[in-house]
Protein backbone atom coordinates (compact mmCIF):
# COMPACT_ATOMS: atom_id res chain seq x y z
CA UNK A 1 -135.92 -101.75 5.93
CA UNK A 2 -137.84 -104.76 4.67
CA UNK A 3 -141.35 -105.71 3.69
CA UNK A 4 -140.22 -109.13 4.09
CA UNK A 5 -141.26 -110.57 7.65
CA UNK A 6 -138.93 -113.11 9.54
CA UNK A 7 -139.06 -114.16 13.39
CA UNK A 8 -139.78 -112.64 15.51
CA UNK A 9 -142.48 -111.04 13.24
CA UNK A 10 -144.94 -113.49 11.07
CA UNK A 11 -148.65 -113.17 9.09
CA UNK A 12 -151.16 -114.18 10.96
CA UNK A 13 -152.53 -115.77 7.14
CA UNK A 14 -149.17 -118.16 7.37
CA UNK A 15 -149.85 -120.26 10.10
CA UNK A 16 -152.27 -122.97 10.20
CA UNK A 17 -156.17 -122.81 10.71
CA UNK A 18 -157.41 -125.88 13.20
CA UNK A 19 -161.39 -126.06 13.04
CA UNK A 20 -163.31 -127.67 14.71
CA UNK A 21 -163.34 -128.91 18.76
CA UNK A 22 -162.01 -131.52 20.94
CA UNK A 23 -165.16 -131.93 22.50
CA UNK A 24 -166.70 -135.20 23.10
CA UNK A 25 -169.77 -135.12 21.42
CA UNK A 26 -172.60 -134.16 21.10
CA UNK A 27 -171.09 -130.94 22.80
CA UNK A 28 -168.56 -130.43 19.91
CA UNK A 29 -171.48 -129.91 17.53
CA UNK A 30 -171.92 -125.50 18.31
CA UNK A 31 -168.18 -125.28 17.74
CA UNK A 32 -167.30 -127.50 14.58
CA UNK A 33 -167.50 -124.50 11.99
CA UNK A 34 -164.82 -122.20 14.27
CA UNK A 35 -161.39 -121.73 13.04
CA UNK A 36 -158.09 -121.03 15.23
CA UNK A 37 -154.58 -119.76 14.54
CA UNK A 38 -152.05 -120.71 17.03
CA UNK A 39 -150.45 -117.34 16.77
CA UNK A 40 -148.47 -118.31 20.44
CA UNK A 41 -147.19 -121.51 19.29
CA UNK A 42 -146.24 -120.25 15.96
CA UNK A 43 -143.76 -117.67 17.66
CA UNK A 44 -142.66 -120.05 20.49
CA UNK A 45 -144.61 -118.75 23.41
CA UNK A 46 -144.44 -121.14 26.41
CA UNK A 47 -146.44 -119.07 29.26
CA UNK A 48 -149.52 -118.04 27.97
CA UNK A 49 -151.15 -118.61 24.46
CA UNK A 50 -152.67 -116.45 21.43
CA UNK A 51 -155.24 -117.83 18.94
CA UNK A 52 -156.76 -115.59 16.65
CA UNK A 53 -160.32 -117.09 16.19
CA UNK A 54 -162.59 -117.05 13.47
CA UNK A 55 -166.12 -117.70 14.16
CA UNK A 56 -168.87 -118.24 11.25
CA UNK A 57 -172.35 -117.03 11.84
CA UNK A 58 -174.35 -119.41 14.21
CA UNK A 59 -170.46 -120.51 15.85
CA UNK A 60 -169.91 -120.49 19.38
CA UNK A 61 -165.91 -120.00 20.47
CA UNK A 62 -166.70 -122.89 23.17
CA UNK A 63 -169.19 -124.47 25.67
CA UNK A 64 -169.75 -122.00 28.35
CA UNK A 65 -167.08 -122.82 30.97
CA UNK A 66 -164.32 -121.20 33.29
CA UNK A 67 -160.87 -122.39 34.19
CA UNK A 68 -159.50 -122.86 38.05
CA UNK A 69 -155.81 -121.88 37.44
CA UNK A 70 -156.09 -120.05 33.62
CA UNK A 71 -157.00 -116.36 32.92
CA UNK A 72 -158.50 -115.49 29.93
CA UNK A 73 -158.37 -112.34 27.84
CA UNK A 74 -160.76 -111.82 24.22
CA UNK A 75 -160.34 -108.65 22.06
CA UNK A 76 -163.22 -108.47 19.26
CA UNK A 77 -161.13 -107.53 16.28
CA UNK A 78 -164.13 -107.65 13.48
CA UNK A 79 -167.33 -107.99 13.69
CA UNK A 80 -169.47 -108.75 16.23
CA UNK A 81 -170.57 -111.70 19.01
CA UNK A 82 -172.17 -112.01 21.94
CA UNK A 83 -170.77 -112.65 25.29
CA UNK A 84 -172.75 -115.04 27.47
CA UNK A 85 -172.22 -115.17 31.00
CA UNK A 86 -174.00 -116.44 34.33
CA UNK A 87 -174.73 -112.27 34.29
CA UNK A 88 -176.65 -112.68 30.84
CA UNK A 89 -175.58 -111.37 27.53
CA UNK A 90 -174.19 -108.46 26.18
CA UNK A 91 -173.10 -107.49 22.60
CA UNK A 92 -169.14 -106.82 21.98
CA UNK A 93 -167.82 -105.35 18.94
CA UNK A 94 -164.43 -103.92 17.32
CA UNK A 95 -162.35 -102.74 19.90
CA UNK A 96 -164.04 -104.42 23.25
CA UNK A 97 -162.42 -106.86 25.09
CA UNK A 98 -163.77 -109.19 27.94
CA UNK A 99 -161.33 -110.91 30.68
CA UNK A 100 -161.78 -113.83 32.73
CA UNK A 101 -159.77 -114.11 36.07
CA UNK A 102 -158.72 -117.86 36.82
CA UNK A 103 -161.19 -119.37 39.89
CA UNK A 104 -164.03 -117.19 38.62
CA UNK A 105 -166.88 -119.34 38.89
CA UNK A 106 -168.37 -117.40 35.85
CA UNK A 107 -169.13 -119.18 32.99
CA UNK A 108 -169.08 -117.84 29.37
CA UNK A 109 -168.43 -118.17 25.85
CA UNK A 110 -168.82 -116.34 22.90
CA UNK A 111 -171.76 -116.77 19.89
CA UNK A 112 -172.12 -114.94 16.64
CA UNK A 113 -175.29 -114.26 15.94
CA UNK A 114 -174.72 -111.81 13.13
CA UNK A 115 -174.44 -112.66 9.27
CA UNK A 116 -170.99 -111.74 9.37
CA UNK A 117 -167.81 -113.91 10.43
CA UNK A 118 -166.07 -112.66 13.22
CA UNK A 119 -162.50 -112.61 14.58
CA UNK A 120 -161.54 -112.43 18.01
CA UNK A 121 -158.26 -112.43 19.61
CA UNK A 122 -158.14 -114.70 22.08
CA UNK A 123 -154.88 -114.81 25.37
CA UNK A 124 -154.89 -117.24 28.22
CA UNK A 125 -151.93 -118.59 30.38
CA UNK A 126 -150.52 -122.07 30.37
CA UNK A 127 -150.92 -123.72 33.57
CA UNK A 128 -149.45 -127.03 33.64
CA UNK A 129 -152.18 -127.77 35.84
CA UNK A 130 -155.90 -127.32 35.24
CA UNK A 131 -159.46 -127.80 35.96
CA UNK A 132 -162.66 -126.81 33.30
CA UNK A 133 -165.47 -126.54 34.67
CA UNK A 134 -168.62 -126.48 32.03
CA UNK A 135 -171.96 -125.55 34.49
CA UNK A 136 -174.84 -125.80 31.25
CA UNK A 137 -173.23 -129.22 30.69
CA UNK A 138 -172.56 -133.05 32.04
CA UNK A 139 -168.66 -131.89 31.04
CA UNK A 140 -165.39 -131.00 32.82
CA UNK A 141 -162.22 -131.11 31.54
CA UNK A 142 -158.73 -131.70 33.61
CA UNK A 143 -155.09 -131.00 32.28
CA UNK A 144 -152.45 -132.02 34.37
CA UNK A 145 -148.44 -131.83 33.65
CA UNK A 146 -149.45 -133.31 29.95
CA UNK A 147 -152.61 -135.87 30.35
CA UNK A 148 -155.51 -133.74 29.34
CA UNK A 149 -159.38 -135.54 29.80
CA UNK A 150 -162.59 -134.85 29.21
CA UNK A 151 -164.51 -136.18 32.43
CA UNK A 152 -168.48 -136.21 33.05
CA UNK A 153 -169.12 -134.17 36.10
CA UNK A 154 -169.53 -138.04 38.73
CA UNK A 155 -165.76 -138.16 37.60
CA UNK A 156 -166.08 -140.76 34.53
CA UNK A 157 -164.39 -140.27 31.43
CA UNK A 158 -165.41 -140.00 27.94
C-alpha cells in the first residue's frame, strides 16, 4: 500500500479555494470572507455536488434562501455556526448535520458567530433546472439547462 493518493482518492488541501459570492450586491457583502472547495467537481461528480466550506468569524455560508428542485445536506465538521431558519436559530457543532428537502419553503443559512473559523461540509443535487428563492431579500435566482440569473423578486434582472 501507498501513502501516495491518486483518483479516485484526493486532499481536500489540493484543490482550489473560491471565496467570495456571486451575489449581486450589496447582498454579496455577509459572504465575501467564505471559502469553498469544489470537492464534487474535483472528483468528477455530475449529480449532486460537495464543497467543503470554510467560514471566518462574522461569515454567513449564503443569504437565507431555499431551492424548488435541489436538496441540501450540511455536516459541521469544526467548529461551530448557527443555523437560521423561518423556525429561529439553533447552534450546530462537530458532528450535527442539517438537511433541506427541495420545495421546502424554509429558508436558512448558516452564520459563525464564534471566534473560531469553521468548516462545514456542504451536499446538494444538480438539477439542471432551478428556482432560489431568497424571502429576507429583493433576490431570486433561476438556473435553467446552463443560463443561471440573478432576478429581483417583479422578475427584473440584475
Amino acid at each position: 500500500m501507498t501513502d501516495e493518493l491518486r483518483p479516485p482518492a484526493l486532499d481536500p488541501d489540493s484543490v482550489a479555494r473560491r471565496a467570495g459570492s456571486s451575489y449581486p450586491a450589496p447582498f454579496d457583502r455577509p459572504c465575501t470572507t467564505r471559502e469553498r472547495r469544489a470537492l464534487g467537481d474535483a472528483l468528477g461528480l455530475g449529480h449532486f455536488g460537495v464543497n467543503l466550506l470554510t467560514l471566518p468569524p462574522g461569515a454567513w455560508s449564503a443569504q437565507r434562501h431555499w431551492h424548488e428542485n435541489e436538496d441540501e445536506f450540511v455536516y459541521v465538521l469544526e467548529g461551530e455556526v448557527v443555523l437560521i431558519t423561518d423556525a429561529g436559530e439553533q447552534r450546530l457543532t462537530p458532528g450535527m448535520a442539517a438537511g433541506f428537502p427541495a420545495g421546502h419553503r424554509d429558508g436558512h443559512h448558516l452564520v459563525n458567530r464564534s471566534a473560531r473559523p469553521a468548516i462545514v461540509l456542504e451536499v446538494g443535487t444538480r438539477a439542471a433546472r432551478d428556482r432560489v428563492e431568497y424571502p429576507d431579500i429583493d433576490l431570486t435566482f433561476e438556473a435553467s439547462g446552463g443560463t443561471d440569473r440573478f432576478l429581483h423578486k417583479d422578475g427584473q434582472p440584475y
